[in-house]
N, C-alpha and C. Protein backbone atom coordinates (compact mmCIF):
# COMPACT_ATOMS: atom_id res chain seq x y z
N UNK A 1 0.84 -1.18 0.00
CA UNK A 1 0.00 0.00 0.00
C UNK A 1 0.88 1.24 0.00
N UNK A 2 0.78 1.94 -0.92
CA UNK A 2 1.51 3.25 -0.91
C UNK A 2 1.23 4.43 0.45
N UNK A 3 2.07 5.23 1.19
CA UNK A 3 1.93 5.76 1.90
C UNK A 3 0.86 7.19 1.54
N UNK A 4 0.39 7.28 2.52
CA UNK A 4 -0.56 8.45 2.18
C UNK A 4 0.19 9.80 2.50
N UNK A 5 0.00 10.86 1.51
CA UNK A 5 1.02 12.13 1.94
C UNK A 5 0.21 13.05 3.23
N UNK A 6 1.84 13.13 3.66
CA UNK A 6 0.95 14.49 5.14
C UNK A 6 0.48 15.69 4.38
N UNK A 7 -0.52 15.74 5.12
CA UNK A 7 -1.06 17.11 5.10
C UNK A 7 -0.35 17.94 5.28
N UNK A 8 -0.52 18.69 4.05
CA UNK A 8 0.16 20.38 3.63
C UNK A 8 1.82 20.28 3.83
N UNK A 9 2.44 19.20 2.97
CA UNK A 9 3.62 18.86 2.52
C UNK A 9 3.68 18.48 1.58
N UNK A 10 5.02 19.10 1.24
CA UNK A 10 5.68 18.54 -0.75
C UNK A 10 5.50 17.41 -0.98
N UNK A 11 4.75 17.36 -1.48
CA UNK A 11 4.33 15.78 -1.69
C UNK A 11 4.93 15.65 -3.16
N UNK A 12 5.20 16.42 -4.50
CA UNK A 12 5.33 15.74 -5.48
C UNK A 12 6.30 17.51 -6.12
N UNK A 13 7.16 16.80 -7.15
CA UNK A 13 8.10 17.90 -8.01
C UNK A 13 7.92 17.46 -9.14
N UNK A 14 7.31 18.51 -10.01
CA UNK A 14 7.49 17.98 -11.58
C UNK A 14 8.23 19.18 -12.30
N UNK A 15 8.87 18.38 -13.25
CA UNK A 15 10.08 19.37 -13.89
C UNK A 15 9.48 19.16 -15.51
N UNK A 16 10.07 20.51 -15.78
CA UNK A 16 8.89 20.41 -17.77
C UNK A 16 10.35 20.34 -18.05
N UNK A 17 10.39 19.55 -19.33
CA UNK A 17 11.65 19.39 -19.96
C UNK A 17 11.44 19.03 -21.43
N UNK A 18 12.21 19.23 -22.51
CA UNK A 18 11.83 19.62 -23.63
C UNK A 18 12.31 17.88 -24.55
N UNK A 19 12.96 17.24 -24.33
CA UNK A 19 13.17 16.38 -24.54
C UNK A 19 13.31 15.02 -23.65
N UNK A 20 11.80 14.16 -23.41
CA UNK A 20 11.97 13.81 -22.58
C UNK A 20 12.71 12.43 -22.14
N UNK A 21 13.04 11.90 -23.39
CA UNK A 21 13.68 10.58 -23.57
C UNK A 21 15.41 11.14 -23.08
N UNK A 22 16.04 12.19 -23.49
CA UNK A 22 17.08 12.50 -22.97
C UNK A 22 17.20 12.91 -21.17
N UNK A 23 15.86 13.62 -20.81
CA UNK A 23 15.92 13.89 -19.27
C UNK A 23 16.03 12.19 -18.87
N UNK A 24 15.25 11.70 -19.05
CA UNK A 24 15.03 10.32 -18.19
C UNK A 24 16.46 9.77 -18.03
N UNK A 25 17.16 9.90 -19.72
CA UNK A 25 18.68 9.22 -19.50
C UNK A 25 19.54 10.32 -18.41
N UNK A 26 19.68 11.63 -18.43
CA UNK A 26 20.54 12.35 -17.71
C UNK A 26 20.27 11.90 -16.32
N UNK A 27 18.81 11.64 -15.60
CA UNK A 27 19.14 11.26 -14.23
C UNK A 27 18.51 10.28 -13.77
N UNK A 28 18.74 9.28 -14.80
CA UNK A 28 19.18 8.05 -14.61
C UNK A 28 20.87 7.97 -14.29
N UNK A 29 21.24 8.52 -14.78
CA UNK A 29 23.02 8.57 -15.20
C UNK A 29 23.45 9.45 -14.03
N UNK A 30 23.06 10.61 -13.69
CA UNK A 30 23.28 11.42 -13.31
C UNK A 30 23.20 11.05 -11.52
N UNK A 31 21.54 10.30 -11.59
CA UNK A 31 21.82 10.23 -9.99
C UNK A 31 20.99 9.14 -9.91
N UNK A 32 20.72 7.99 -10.57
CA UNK A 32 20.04 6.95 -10.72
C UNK A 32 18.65 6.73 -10.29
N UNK A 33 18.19 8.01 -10.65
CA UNK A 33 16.53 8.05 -10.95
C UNK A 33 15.93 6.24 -11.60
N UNK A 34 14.87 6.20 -11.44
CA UNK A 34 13.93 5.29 -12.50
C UNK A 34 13.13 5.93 -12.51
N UNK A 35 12.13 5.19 -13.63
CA UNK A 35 11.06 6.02 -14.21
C UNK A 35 9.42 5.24 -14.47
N UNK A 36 8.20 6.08 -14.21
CA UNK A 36 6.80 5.33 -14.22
C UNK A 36 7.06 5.64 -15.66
N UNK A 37 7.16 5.26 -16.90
CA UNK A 37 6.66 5.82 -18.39
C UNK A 37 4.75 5.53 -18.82
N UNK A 38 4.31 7.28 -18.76
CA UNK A 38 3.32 7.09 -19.07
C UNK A 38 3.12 7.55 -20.49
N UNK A 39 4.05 7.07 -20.89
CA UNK A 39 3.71 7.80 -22.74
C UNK A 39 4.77 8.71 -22.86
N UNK A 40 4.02 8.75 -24.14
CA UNK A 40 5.15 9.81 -24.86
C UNK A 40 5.84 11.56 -23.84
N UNK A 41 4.55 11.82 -23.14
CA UNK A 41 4.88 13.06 -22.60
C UNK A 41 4.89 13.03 -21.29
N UNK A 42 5.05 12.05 -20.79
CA UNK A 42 4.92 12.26 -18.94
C UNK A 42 5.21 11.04 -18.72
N UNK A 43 6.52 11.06 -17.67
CA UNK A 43 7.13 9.93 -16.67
C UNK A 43 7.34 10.42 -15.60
N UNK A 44 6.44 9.40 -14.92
CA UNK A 44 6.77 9.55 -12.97
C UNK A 44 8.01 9.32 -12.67
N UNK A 45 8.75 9.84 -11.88
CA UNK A 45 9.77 9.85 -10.92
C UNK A 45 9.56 8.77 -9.50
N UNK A 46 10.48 7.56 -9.61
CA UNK A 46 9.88 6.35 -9.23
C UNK A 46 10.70 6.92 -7.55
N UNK A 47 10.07 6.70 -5.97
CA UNK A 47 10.57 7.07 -5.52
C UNK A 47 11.08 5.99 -4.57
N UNK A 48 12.26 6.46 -4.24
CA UNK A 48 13.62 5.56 -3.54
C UNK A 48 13.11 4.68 -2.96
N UNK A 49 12.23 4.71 -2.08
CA UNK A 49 11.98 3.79 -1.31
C UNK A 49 11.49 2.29 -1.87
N UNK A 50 11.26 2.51 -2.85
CA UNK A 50 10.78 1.35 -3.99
C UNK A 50 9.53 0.36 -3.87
N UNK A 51 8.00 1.43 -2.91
CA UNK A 51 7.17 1.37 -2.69
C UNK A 51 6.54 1.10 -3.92
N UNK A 52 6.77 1.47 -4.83
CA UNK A 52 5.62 1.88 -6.34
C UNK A 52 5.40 3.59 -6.12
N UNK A 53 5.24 4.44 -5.11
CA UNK A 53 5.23 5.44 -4.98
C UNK A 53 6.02 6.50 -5.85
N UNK A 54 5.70 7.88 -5.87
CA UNK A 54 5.97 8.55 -6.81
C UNK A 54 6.73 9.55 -6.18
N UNK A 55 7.47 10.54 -6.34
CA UNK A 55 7.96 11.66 -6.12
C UNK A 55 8.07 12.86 -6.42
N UNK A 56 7.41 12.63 -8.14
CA UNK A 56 7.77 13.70 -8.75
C UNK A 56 7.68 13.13 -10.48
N UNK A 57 7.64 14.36 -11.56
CA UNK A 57 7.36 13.48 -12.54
C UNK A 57 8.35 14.78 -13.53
N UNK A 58 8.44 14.21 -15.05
CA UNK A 58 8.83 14.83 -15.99
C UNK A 58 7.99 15.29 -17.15
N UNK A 59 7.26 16.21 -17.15
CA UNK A 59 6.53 16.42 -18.26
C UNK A 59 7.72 17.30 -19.09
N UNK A 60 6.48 16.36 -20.50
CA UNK A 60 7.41 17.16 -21.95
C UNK A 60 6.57 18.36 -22.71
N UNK A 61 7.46 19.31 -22.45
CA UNK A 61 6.92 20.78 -23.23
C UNK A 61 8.11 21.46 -24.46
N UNK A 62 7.39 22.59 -25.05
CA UNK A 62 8.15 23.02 -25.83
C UNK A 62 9.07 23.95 -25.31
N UNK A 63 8.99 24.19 -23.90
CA UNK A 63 10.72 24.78 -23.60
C UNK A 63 10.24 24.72 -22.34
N UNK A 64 11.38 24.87 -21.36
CA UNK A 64 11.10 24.56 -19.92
C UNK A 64 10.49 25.62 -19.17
N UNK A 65 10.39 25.82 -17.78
CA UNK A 65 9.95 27.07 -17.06
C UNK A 65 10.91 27.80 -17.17
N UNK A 66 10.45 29.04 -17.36
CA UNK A 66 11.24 30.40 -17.26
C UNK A 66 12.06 30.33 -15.73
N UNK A 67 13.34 30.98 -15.54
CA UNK A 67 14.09 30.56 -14.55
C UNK A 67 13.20 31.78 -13.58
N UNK A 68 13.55 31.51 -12.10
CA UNK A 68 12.63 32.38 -11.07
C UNK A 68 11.91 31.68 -10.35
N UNK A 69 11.68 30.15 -10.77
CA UNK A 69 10.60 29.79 -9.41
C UNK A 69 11.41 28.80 -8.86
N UNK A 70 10.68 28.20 -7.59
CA UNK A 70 11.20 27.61 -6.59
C UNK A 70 12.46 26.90 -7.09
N UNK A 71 13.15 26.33 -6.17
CA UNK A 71 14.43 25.49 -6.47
C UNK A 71 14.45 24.54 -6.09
N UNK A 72 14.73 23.71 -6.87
CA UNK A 72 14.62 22.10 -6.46
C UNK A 72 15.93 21.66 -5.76
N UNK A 73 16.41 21.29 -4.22
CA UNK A 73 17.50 20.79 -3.74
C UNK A 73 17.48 19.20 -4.20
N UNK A 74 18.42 18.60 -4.12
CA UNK A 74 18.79 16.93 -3.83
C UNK A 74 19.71 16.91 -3.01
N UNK A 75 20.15 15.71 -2.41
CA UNK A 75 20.69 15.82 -0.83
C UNK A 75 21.99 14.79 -1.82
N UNK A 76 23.29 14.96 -1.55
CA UNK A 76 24.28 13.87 -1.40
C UNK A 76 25.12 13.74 -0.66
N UNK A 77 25.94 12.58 -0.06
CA UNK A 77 26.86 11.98 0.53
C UNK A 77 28.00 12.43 -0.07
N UNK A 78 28.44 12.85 -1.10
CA UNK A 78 29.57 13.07 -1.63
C UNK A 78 29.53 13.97 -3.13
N UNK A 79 29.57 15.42 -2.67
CA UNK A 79 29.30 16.49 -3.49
C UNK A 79 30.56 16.34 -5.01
N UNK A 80 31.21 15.80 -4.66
CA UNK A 80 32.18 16.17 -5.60
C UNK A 80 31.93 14.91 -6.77
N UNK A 81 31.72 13.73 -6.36
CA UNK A 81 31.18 12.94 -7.09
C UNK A 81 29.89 13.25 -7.97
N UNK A 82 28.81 13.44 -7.36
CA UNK A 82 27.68 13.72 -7.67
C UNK A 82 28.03 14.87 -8.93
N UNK A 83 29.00 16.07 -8.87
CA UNK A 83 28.85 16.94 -9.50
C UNK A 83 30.19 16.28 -10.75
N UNK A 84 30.52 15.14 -10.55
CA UNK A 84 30.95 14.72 -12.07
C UNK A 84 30.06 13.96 -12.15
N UNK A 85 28.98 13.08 -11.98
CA UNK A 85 27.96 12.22 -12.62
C UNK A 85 27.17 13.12 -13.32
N UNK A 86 26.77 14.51 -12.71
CA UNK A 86 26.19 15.14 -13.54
C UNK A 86 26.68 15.94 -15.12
N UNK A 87 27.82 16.20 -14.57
CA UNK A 87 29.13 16.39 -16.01
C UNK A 87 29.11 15.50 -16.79
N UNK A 88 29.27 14.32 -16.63
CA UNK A 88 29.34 13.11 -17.38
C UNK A 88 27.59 12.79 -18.31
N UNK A 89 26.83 13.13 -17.28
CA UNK A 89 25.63 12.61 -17.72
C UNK A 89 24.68 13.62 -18.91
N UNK A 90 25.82 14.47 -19.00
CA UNK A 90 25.52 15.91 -19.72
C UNK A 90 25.25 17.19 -19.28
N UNK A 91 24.72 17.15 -18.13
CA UNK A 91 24.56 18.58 -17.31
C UNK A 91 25.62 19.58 -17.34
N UNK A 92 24.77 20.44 -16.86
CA UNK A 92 25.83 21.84 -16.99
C UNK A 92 26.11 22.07 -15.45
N UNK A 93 27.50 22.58 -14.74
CA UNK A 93 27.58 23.04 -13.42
C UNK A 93 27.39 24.57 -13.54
N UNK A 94 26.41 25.64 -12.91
CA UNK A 94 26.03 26.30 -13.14
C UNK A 94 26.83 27.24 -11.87
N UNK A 95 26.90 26.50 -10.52
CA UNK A 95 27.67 27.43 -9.67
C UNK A 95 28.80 26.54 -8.91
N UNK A 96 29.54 26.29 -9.00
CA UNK A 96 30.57 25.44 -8.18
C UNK A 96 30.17 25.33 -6.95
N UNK A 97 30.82 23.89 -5.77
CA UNK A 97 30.37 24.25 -4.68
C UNK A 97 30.63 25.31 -4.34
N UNK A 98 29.52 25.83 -3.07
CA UNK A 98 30.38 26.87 -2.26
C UNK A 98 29.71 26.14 -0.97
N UNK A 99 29.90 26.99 0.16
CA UNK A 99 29.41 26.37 1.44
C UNK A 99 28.72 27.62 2.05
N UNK A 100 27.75 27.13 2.71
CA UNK A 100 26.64 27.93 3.51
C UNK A 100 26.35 27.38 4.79
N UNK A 101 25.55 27.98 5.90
CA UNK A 101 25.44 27.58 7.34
C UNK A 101 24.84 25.81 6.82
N UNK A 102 25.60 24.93 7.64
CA UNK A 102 25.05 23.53 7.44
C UNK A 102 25.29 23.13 6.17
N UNK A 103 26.34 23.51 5.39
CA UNK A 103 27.14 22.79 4.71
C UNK A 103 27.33 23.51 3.77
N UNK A 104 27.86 22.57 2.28
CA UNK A 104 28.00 23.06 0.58
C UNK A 104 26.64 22.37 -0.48
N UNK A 105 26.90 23.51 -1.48
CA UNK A 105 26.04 23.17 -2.48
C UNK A 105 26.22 23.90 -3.59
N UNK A 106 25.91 22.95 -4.45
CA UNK A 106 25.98 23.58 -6.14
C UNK A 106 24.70 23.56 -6.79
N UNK A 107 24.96 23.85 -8.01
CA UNK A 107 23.66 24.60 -9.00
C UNK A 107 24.05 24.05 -10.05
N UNK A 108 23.06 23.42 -10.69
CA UNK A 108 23.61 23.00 -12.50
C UNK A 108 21.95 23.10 -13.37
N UNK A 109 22.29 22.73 -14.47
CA UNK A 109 21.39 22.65 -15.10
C UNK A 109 21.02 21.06 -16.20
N UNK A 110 20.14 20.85 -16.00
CA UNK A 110 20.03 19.79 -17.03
C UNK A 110 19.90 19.86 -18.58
N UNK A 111 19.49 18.69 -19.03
CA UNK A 111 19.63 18.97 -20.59
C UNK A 111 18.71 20.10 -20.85
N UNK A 112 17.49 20.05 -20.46
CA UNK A 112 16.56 21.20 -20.61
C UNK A 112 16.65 22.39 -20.51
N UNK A 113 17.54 22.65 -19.58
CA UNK A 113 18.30 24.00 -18.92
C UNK A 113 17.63 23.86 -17.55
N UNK A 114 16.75 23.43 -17.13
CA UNK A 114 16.03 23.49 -15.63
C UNK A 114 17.54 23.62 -14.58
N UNK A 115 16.94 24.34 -13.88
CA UNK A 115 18.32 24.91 -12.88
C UNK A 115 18.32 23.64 -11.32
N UNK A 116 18.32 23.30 -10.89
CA UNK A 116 18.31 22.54 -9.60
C UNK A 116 19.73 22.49 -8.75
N UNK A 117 19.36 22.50 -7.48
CA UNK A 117 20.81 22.00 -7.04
C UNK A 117 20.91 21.19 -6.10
N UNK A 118 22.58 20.89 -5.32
CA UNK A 118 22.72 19.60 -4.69
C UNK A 118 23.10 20.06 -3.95
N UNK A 119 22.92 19.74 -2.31
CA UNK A 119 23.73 20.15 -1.09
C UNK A 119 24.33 18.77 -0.26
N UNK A 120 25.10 19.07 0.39
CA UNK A 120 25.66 18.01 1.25
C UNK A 120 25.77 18.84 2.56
N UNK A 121 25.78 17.73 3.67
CA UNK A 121 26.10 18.09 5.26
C UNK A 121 27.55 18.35 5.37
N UNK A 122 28.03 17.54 4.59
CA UNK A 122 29.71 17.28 4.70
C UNK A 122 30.80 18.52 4.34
């Protein structure tokens, strides 16, 4: 049985991306996403826990969101790694680490250009 979401929490992130057969490969590669494929224009974001549950999805549009809204974090164990899987996987590093109260974090962009970034405790 899938967990039921709390009340008045992020329950789900969807990212518009313009090519969506290439997003799925970048973070797959990038940070080993899987994927619900519901067709040609929309795949769920399968979530970690490997409930069947969802997290978040990829819809396909003709160009992504205009930059300015919220920011999507991801959490890693090892920033410096993470930010060559994303190099490798095609992404762009958009701000190098830097460090802030309770740790470092960077900024990149995916194939789409969508901006997101990664922080670590470490």
């Amino acid at each position: 049985m899938t967990p039921r979401p709390a009340h008045h929490s992020i329950d789900y992130v969807e990212l518009v991306v313009t090519d969506l057969a290439a997003a799925m490969t970048f973070y797959t590669e990038a940070f080993g996403w899987s994927f619900v494929d519901y067709g040609p224009g929309y795949a769920g974001i399968a979530s970690p826990s490997g409930d069947g549950s969802e997290v978040g999805g990829l819809l396909l549009a003709d160009e992504a969101r205009p930059v300015g809204g919220p920011l999507v974090l991801l959490y890693s164990t090892d920033l410096e790694t993470t930010m060559d899987a994303i190099v490798a996987a095609g992404g762009a590093i958009l701000q190098l680490p830097y460090e802030f109260p309770g740790g470092r974090r960077l900024h990149f962009a995916d194939p789409s250009g969508n901006e997101l970034g990664v922080w670590t405790s470490q």
